[in-house]
C-alpha atoms as a PDB file:
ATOM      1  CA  UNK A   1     123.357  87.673 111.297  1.00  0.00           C
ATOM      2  CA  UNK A   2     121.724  91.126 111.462  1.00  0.00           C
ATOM      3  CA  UNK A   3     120.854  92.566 108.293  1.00  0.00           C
ATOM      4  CA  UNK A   4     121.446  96.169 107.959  1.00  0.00           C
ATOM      5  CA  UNK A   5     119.002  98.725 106.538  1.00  0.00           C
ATOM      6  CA  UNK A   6     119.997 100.972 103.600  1.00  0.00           C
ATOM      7  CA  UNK A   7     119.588 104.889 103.050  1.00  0.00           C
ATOM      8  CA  UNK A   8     116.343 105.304 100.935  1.00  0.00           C
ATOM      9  CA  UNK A   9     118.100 107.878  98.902  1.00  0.00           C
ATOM     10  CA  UNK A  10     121.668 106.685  99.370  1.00  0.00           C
ATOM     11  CA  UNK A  11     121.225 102.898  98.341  1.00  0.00           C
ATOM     12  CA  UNK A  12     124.905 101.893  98.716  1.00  0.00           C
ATOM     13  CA  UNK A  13     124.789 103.696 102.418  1.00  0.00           C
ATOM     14  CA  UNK A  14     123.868 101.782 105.438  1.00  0.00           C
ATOM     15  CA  UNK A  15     120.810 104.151 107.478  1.00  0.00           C
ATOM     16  CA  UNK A  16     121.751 105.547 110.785  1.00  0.00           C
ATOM     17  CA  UNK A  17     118.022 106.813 111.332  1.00  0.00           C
ATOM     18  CA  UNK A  18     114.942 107.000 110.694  1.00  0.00           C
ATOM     19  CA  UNK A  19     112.410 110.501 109.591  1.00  0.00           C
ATOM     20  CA  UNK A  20     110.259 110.695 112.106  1.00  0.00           C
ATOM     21  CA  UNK A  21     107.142 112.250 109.843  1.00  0.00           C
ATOM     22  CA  UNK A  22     107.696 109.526 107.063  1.00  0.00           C
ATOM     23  CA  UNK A  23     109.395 106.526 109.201  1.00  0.00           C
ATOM     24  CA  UNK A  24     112.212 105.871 106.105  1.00  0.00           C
ATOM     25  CA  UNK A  25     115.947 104.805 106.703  1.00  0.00           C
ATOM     26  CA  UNK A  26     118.430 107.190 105.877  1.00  0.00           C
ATOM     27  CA  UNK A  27     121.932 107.942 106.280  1.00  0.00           C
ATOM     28  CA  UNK A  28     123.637 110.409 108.048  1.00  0.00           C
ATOM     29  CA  UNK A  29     124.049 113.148 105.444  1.00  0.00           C
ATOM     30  CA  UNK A  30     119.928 112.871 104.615  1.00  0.00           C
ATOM     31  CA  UNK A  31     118.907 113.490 108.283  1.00  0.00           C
ATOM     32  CA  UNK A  32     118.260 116.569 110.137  1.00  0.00           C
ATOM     33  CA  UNK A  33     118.262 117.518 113.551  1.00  0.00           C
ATOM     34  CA  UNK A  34     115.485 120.824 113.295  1.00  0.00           C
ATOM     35  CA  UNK A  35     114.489 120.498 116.398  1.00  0.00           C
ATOM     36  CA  UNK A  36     118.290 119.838 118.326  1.00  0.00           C
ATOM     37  CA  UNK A  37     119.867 116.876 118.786  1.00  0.00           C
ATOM     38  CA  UNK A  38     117.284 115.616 121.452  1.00  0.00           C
ATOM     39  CA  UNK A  39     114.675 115.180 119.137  1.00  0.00           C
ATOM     40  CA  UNK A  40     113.840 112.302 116.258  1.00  0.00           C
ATOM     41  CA  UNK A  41     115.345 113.269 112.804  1.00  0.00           C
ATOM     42  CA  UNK A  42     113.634 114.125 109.789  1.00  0.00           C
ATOM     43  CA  UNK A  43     114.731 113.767 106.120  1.00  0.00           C
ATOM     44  CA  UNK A  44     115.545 116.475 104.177  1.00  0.00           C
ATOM     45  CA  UNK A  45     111.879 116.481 102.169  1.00  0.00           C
ATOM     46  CA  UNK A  46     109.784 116.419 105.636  1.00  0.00           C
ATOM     47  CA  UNK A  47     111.802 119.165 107.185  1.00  0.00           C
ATOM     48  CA  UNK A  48     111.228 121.572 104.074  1.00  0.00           C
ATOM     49  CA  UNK A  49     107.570 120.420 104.417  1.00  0.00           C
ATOM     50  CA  UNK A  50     107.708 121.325 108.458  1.00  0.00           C
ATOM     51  CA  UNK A  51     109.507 124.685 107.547  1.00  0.00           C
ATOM     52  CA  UNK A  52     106.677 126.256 104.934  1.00  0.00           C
ATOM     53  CA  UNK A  53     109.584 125.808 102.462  1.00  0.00           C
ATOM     54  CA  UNK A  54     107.204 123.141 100.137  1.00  0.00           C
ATOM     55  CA  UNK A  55     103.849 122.732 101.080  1.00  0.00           C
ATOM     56  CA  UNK A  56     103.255 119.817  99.216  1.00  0.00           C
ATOM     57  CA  UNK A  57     106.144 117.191  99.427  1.00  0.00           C
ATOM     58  CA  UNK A  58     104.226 114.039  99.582  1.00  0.00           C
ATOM     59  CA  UNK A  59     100.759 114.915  98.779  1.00  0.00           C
ATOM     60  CA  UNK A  60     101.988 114.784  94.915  1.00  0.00           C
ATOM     61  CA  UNK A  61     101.187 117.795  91.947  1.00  0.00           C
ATOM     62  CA  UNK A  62      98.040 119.810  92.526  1.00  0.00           C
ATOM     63  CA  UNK A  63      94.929 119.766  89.889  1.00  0.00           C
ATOM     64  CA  UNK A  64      94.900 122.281  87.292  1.00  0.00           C
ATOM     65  CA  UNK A  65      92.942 125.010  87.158  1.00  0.00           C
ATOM     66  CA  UNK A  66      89.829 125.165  84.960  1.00  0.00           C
ATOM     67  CA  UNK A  67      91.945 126.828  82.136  1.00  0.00           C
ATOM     68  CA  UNK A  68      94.487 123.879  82.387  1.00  0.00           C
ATOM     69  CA  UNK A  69      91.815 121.129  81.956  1.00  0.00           C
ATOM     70  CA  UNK A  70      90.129 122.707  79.054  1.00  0.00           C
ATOM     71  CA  UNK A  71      92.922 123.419  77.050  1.00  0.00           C
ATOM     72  CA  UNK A  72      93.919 119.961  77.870  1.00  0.00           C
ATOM     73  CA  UNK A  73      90.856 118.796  76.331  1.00  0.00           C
ATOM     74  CA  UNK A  74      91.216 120.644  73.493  1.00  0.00           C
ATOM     75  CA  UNK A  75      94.833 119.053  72.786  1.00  0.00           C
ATOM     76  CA  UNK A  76      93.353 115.420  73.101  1.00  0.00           C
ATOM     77  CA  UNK A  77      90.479 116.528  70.879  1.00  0.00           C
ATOM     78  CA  UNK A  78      93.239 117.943  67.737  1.00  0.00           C
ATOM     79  CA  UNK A  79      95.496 115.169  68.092  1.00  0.00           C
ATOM     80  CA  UNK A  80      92.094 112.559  67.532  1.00  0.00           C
ATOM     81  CA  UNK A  81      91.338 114.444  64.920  1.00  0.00           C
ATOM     82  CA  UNK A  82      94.945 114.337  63.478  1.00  0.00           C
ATOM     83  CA  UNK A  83      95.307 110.821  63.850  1.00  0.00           C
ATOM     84  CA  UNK A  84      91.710 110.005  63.082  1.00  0.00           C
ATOM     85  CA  UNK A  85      91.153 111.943  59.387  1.00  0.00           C
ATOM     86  CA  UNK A  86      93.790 110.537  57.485  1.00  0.00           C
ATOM     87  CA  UNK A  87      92.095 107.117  58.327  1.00  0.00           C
ATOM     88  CA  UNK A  88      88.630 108.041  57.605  1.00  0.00           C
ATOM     89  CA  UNK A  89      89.913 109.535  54.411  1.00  0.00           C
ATOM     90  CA  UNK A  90      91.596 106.432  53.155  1.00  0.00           C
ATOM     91  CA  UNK A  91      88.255 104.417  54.087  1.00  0.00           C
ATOM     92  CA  UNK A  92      86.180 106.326  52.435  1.00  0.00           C
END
């Protein structure tokens, strides 16, 4: 018996096609035809991607900026020192 593949979004729908930039399953109502109907699908994520709409769909969050990291550090360093005084008190 063949097995059928399921939508990657969709995981009740069986896939009709496959995203030509990512090579996932989807359904019908997840693929779309940007380049006519002549041309390999892509899901909705890789055609915003192709558009300019999101620039960075799969490569994941960017890095913050210098600001970012060093107030970052300066959170971790307060909470230590929250967590870590109260302990060194009752120690000592």
């Amino acid at each position: 018996m063949a097995e059928t593949t399921q939508c990657d979004k969709h995981l009740f729908e069986d896939a009709t096609g496959m995203c030509r930039t990512c090579r996932r399953p989807f359904c019908a109502d997840c693929l779309v035809y940007a380049h006519g109907p002549d041309k390999a699908p892509l899901c909705v994520p890789c055609a915003l991607q192709a558009s300019g709409v999101r620039s960075t769909v799969s490569k994941g969050r960017r890095g913050r900026g210098m600001s970012g990291r060093l107030l970052a550090s300066v959170a971790a360093t307060a909470a230590t020192a929250v967590l870590a005084i109260p302990v060194l008190s009752a120690i000592h």
